[in-house]
N, C-alpha and C. Protein backbone atom coordinates (compact mmCIF):
# COMPACT_ATOMS: atom_id res chain seq x y z
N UNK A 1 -15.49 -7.41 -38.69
CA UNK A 1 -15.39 -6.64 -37.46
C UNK A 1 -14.91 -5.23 -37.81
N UNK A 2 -15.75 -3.98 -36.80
CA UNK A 2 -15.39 -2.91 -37.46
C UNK A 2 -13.43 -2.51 -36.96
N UNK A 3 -13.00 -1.70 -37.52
CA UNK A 3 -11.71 -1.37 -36.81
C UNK A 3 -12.00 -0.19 -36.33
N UNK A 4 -10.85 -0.28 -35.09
CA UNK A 4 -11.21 0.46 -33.67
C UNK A 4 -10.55 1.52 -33.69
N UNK A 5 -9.70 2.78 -33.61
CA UNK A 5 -9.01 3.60 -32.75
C UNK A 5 -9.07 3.70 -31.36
N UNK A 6 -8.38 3.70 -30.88
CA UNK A 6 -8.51 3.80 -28.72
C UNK A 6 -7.25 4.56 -28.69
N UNK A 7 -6.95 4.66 -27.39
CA UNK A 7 -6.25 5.51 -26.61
C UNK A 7 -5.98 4.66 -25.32
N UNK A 8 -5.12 5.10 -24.14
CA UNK A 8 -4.85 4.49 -22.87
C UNK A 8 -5.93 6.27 -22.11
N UNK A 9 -5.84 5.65 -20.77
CA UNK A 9 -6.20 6.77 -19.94
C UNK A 9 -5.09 8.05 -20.20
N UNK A 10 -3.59 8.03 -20.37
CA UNK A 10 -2.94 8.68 -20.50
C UNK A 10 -3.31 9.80 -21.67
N UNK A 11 -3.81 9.06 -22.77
CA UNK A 11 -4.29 10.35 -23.74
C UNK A 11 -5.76 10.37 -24.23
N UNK A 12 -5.65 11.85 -23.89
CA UNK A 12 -6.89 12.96 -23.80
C UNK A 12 -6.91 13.75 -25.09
N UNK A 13 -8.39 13.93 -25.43
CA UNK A 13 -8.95 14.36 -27.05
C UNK A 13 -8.79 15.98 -25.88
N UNK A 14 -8.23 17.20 -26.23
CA UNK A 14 -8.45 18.23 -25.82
C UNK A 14 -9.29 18.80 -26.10
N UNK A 15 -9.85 18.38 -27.40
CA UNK A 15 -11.21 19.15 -28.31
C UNK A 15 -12.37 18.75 -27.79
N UNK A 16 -11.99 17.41 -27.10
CA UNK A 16 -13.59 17.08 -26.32
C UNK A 16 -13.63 17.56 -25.34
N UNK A 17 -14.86 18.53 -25.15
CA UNK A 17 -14.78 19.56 -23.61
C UNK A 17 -15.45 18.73 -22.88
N UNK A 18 -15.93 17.23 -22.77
CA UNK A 18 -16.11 16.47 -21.84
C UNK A 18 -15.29 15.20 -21.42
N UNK A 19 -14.06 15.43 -22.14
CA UNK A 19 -12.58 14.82 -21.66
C UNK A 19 -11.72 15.58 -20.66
N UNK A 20 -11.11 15.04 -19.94
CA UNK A 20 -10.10 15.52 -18.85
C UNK A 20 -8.79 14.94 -18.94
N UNK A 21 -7.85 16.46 -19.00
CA UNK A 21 -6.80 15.89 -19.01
C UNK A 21 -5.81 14.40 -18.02
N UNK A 22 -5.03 14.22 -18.55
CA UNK A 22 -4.76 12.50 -18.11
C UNK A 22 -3.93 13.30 -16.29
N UNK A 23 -4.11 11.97 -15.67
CA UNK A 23 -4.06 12.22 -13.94
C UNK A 23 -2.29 12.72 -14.04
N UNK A 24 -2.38 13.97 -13.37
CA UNK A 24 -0.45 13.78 -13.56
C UNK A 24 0.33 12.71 -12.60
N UNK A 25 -0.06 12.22 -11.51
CA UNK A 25 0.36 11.11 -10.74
C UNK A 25 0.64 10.17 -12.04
N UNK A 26 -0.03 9.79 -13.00
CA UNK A 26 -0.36 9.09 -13.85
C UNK A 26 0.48 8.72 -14.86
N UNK A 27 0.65 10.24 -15.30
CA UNK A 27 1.23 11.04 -16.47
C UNK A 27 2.87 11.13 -16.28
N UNK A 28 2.76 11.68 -15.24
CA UNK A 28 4.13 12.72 -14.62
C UNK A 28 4.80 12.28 -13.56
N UNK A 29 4.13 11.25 -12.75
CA UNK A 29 4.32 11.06 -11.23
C UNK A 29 5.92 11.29 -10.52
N UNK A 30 5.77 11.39 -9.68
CA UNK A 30 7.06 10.94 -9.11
C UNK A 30 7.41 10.01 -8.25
N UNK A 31 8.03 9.31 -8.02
CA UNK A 31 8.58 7.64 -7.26
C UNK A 31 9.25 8.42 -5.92
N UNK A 32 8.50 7.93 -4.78
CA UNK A 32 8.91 8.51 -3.54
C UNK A 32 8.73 7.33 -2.90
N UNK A 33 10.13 6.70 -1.83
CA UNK A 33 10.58 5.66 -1.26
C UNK A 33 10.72 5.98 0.15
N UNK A 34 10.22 5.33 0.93
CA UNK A 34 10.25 5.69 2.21
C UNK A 34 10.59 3.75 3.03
N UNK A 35 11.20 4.06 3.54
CA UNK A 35 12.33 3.49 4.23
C UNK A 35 12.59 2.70 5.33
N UNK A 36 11.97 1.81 6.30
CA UNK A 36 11.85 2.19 7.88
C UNK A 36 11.74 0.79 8.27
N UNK A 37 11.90 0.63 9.33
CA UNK A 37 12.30 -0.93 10.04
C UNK A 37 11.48 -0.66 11.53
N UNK A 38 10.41 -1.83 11.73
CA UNK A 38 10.17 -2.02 12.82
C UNK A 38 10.63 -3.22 13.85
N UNK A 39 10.76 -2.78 14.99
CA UNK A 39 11.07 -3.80 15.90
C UNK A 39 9.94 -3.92 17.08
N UNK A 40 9.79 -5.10 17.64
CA UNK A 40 8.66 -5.63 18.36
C UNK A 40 9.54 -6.24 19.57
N UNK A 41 9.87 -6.55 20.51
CA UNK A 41 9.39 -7.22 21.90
C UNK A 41 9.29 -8.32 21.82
N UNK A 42 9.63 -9.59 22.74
CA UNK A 42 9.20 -10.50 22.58
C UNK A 42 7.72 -11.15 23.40
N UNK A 43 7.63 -9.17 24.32
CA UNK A 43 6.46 -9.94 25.39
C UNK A 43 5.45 -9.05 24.67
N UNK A 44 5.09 -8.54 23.66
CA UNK A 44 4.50 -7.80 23.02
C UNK A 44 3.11 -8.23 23.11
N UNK A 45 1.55 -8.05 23.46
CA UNK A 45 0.66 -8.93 23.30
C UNK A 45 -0.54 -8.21 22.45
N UNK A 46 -1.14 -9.06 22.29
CA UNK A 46 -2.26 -8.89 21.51
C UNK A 46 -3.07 -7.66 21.66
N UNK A 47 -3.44 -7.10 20.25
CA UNK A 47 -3.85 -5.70 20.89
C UNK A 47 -2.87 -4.48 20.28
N UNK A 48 -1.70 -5.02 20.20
CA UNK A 48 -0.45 -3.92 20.57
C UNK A 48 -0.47 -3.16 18.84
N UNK A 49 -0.30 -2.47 18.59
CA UNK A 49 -0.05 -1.99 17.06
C UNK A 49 1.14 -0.55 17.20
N UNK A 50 1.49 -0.90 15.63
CA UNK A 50 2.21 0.19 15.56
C UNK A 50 2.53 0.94 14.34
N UNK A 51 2.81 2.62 14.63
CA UNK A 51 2.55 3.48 13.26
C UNK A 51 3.92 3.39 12.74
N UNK A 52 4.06 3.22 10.78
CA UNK A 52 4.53 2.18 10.11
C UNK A 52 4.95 3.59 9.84
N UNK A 53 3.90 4.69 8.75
CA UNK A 53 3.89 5.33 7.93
C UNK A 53 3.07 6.27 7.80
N UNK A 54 2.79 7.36 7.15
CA UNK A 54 2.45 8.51 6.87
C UNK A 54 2.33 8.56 5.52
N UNK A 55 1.11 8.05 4.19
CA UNK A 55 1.38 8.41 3.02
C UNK A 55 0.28 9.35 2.28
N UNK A 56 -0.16 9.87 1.82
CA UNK A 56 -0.59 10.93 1.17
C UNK A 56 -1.90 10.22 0.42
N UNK A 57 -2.87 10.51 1.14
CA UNK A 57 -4.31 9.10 0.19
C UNK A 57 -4.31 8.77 -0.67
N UNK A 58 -3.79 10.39 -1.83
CA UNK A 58 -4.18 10.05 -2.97
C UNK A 58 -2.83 9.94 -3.84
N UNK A 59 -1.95 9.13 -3.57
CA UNK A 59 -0.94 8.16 -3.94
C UNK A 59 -1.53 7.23 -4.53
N UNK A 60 -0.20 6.64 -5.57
CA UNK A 60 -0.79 5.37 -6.20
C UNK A 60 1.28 4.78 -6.14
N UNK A 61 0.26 3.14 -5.28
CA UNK A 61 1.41 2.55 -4.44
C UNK A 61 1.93 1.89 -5.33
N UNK A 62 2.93 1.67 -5.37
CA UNK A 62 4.43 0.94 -6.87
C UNK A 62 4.70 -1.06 -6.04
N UNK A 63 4.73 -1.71 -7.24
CA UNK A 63 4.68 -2.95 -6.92
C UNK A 63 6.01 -3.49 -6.40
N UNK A 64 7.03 -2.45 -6.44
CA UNK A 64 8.26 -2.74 -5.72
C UNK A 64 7.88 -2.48 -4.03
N UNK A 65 6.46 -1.99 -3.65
CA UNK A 65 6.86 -2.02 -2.23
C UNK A 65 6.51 -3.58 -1.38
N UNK A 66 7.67 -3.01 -0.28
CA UNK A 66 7.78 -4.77 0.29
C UNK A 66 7.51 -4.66 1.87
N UNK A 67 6.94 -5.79 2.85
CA UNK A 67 7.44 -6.10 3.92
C UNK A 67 8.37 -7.01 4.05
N UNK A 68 9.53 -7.15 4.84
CA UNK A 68 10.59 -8.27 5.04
C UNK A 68 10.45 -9.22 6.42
N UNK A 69 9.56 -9.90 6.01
CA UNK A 69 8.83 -10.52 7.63
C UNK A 69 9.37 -11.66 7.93
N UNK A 70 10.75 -11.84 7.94
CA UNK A 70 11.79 -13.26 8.04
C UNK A 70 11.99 -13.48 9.58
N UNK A 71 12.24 -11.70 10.22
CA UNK A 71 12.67 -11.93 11.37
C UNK A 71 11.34 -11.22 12.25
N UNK A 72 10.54 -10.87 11.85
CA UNK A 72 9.37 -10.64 12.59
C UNK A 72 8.51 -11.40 13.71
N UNK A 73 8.40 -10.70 14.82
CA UNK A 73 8.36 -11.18 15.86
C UNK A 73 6.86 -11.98 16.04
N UNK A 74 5.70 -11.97 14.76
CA UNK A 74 4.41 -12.24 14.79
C UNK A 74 4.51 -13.26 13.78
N UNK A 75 3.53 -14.13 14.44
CA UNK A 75 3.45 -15.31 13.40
C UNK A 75 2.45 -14.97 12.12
N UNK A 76 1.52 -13.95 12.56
CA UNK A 76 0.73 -13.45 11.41
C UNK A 76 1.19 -11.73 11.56
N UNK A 77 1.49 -11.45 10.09
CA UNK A 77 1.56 -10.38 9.34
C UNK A 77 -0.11 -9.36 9.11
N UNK A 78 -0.36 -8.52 10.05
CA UNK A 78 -1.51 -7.33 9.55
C UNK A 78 -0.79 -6.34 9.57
N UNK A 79 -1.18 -5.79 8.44
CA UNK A 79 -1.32 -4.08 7.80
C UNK A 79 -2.29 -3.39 7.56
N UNK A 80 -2.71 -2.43 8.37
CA UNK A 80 -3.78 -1.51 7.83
C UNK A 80 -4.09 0.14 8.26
N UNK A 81 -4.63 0.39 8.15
CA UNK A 81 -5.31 1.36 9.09
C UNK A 81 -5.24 1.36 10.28
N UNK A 82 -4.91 2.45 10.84
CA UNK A 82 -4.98 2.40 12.75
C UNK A 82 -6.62 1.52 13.53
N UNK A 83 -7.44 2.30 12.09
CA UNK A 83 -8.86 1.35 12.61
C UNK A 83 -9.28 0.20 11.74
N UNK A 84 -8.81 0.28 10.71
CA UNK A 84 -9.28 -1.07 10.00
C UNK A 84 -8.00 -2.09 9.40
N UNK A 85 -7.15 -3.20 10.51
CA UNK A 85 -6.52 -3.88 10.77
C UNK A 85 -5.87 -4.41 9.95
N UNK A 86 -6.47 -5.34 8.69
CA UNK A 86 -5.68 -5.59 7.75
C UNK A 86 -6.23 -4.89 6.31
N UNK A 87 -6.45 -3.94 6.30
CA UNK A 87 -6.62 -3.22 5.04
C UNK A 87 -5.54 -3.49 3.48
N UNK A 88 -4.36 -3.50 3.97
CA UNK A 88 -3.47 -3.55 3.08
C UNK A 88 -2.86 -5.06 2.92
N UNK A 89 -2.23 -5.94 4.63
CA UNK A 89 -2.25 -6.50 4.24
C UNK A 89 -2.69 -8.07 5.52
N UNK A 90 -2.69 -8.91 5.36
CA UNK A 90 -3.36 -10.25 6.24
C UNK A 90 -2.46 -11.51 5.73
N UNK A 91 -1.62 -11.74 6.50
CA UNK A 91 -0.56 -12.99 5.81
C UNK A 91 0.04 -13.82 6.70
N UNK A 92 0.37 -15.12 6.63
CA UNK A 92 0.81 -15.22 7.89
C UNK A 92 2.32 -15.36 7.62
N UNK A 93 3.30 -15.24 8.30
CA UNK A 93 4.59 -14.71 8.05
C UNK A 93 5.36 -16.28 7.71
N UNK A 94 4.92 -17.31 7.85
CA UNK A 94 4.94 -18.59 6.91
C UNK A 94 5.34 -18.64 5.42
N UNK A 95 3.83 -17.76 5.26
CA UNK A 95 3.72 -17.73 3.54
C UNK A 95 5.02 -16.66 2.77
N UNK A 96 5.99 -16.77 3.62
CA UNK A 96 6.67 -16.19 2.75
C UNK A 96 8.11 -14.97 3.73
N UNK A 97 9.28 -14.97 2.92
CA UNK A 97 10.14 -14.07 3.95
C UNK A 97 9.73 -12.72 3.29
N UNK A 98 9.18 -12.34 1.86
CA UNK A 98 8.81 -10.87 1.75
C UNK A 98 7.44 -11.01 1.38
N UNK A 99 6.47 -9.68 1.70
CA UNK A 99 5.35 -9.60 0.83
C UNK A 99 5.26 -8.64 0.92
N UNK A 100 4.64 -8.18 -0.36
CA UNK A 100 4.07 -6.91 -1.59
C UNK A 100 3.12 -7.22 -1.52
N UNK A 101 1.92 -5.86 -1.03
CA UNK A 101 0.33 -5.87 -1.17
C UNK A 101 0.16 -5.65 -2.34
N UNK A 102 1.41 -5.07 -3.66
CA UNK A 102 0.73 -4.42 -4.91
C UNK A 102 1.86 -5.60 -5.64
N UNK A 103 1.23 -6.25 -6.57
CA UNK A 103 1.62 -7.05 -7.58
C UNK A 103 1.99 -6.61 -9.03
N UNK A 104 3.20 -6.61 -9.76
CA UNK A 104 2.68 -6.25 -11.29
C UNK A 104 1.45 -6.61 -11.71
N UNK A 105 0.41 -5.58 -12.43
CA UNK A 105 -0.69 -5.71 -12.93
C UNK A 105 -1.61 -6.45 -12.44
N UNK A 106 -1.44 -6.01 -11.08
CA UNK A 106 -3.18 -7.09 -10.10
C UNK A 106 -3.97 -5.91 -10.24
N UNK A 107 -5.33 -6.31 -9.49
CA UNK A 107 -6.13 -5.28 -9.43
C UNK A 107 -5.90 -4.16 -8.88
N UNK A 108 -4.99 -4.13 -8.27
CA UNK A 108 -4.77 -3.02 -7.40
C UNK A 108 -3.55 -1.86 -8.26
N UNK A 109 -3.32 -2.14 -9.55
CA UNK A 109 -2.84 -1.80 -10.65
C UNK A 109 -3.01 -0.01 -10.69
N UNK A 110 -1.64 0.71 -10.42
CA UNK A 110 -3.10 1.93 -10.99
C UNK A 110 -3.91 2.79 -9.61
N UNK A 111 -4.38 2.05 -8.69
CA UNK A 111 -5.28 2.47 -7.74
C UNK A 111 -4.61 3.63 -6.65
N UNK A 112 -5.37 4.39 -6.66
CA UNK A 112 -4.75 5.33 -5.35
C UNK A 112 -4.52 4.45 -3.89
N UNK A 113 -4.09 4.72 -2.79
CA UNK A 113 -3.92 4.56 -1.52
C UNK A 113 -5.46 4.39 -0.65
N UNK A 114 -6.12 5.15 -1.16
CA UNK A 114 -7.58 4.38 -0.57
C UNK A 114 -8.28 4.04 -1.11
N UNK A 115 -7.82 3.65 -2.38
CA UNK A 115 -8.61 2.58 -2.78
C UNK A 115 -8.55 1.12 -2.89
N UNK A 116 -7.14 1.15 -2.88
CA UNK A 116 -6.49 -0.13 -1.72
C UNK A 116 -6.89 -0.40 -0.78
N UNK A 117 -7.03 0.55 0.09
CA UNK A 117 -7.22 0.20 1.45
C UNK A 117 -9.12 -0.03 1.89
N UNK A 118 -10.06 0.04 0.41
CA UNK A 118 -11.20 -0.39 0.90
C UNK A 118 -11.89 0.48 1.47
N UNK A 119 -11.24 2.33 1.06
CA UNK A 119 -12.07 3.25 1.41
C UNK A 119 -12.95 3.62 0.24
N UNK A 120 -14.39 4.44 1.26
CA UNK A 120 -15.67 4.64 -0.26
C UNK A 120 -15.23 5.92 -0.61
N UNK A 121 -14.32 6.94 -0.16
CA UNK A 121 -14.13 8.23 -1.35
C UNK A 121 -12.69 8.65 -0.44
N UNK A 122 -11.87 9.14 -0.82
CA UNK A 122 -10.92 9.63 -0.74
C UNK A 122 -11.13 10.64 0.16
N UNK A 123 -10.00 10.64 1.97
CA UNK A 123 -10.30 11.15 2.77
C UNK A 123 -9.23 12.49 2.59
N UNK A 124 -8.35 12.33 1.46
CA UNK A 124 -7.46 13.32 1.58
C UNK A 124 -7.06 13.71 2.96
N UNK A 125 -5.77 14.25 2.49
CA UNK A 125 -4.41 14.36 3.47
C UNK A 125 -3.88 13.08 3.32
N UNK A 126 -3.66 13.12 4.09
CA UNK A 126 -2.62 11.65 4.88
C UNK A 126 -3.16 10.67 5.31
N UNK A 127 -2.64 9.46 5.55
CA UNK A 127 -3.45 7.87 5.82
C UNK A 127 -2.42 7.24 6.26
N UNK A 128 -2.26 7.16 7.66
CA UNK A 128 -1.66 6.30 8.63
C UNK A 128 -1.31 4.96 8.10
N UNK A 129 -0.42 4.19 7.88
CA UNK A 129 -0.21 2.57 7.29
C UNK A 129 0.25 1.85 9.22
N UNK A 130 -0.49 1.39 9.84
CA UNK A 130 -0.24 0.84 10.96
C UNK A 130 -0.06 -0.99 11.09
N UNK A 131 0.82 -1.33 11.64
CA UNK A 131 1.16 -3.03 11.62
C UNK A 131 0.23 -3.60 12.89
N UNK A 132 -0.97 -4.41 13.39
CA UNK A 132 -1.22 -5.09 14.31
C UNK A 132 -1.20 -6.39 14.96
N UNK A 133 -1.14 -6.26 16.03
CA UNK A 133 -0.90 -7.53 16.64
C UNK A 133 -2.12 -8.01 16.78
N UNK A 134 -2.51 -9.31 16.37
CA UNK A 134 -4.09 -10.08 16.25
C UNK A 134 -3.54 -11.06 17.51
N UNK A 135 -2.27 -11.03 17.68
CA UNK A 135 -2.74 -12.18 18.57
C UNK A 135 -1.03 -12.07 18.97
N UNK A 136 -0.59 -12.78 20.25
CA UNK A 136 1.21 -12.24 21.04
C UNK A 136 2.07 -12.74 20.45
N UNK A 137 3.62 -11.72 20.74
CA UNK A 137 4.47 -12.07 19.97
C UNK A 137 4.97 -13.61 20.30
N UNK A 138 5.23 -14.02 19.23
CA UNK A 138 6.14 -15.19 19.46
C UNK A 138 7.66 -15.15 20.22
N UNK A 139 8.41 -14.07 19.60
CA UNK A 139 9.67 -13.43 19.82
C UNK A 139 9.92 -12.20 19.83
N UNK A 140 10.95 -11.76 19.56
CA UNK A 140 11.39 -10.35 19.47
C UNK A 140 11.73 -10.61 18.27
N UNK A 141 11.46 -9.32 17.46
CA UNK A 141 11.73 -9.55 16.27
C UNK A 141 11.93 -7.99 15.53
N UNK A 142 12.08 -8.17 14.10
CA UNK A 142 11.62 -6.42 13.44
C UNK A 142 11.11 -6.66 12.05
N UNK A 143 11.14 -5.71 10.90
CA UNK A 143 10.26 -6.22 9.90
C UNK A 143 10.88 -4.49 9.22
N UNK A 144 11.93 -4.83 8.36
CA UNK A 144 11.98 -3.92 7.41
C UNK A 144 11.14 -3.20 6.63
N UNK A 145 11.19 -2.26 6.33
CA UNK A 145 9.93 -2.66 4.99
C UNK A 145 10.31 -1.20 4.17
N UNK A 146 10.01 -1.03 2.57
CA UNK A 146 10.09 0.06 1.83
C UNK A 146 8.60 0.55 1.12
N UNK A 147 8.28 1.44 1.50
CA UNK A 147 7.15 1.91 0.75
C UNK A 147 7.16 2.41 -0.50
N UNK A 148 6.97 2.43 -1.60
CA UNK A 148 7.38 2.95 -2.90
C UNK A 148 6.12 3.24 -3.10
N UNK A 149 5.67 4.45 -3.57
CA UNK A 149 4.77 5.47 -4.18
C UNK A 149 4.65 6.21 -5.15
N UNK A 150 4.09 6.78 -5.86
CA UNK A 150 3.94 8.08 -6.93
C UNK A 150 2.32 8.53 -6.34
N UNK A 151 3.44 9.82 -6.63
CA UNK A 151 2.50 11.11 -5.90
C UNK A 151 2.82 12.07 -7.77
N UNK A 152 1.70 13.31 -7.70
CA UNK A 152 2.08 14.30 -8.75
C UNK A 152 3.07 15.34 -8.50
């Protein structure tokens, strides 16, 4: 077998003028945590949604981020888009008192913010993270949650 030299995406041949330097999100990023707790109603019904977050498209989301859906007022957990419902995430609040849409080293490893979310090209600016109700609250409830990101 022949032997190989490689590289990661991180390093770039500068001499090859059809190489590009490595992504600074990538390279350089910085870890930006955003913070925020929702609360729901117990007569809350189907239909009802609400804006979570504000993150920057072309982010790439950190596997420390969490929802805390112990005391959440929905028996099923959606995250997504204001228009596309469970983009990020579809769970039912059963399977678990926290969930992380980004796993150490799943596919979603690496990926910007819409490409998670199942968009075909990057809409730049900003991308709404919205929670929906598929169906009425059970209780009153709320749902912590931390967003962890790198931006450049």
């Amino acid at each position: 077998m022949p032997l190989k030299n490689g590289s990661s995406d991180l390093i770039h041949d500068f001499y090859d003028m059809d190489d590009y330097p490595a992504d600074p999100a990538q390279a350089r990023g910085r870890l930006i945590i955003a913070t925020g707790t929702l609360t729901n109603a117990a007569d809350d019904s189907t239909g009802s949604k609400y804006h979570l977050v504000d993150l920057p498209s072309s982010c790439i989301l950190h596997f420390d981020t969490f929802f805390d859906v112990a005391a959440d007022g929905f028996a099923q957990i959606v995250i997504g888009t204001e228009t596309d419902t469970d983009a990020l995430v579809d769970v039912l609040k059963s399977a678990g008192n926290l969930h992380s849409p980004i796993a150490k080293g799943d596919a979603n490893h690496g990926k910007r913010l819409w490409e998670v979310l199942g968009l075909a090209k990057d809409p730049g600016g900003n991308i709404g993270l919205w929670k929906h109700a598929e169906a009425d609250a059970v209780a009153a409830g709320n749902m912590p949650f931390q967003i962890h990101y790198i931006t450049a």
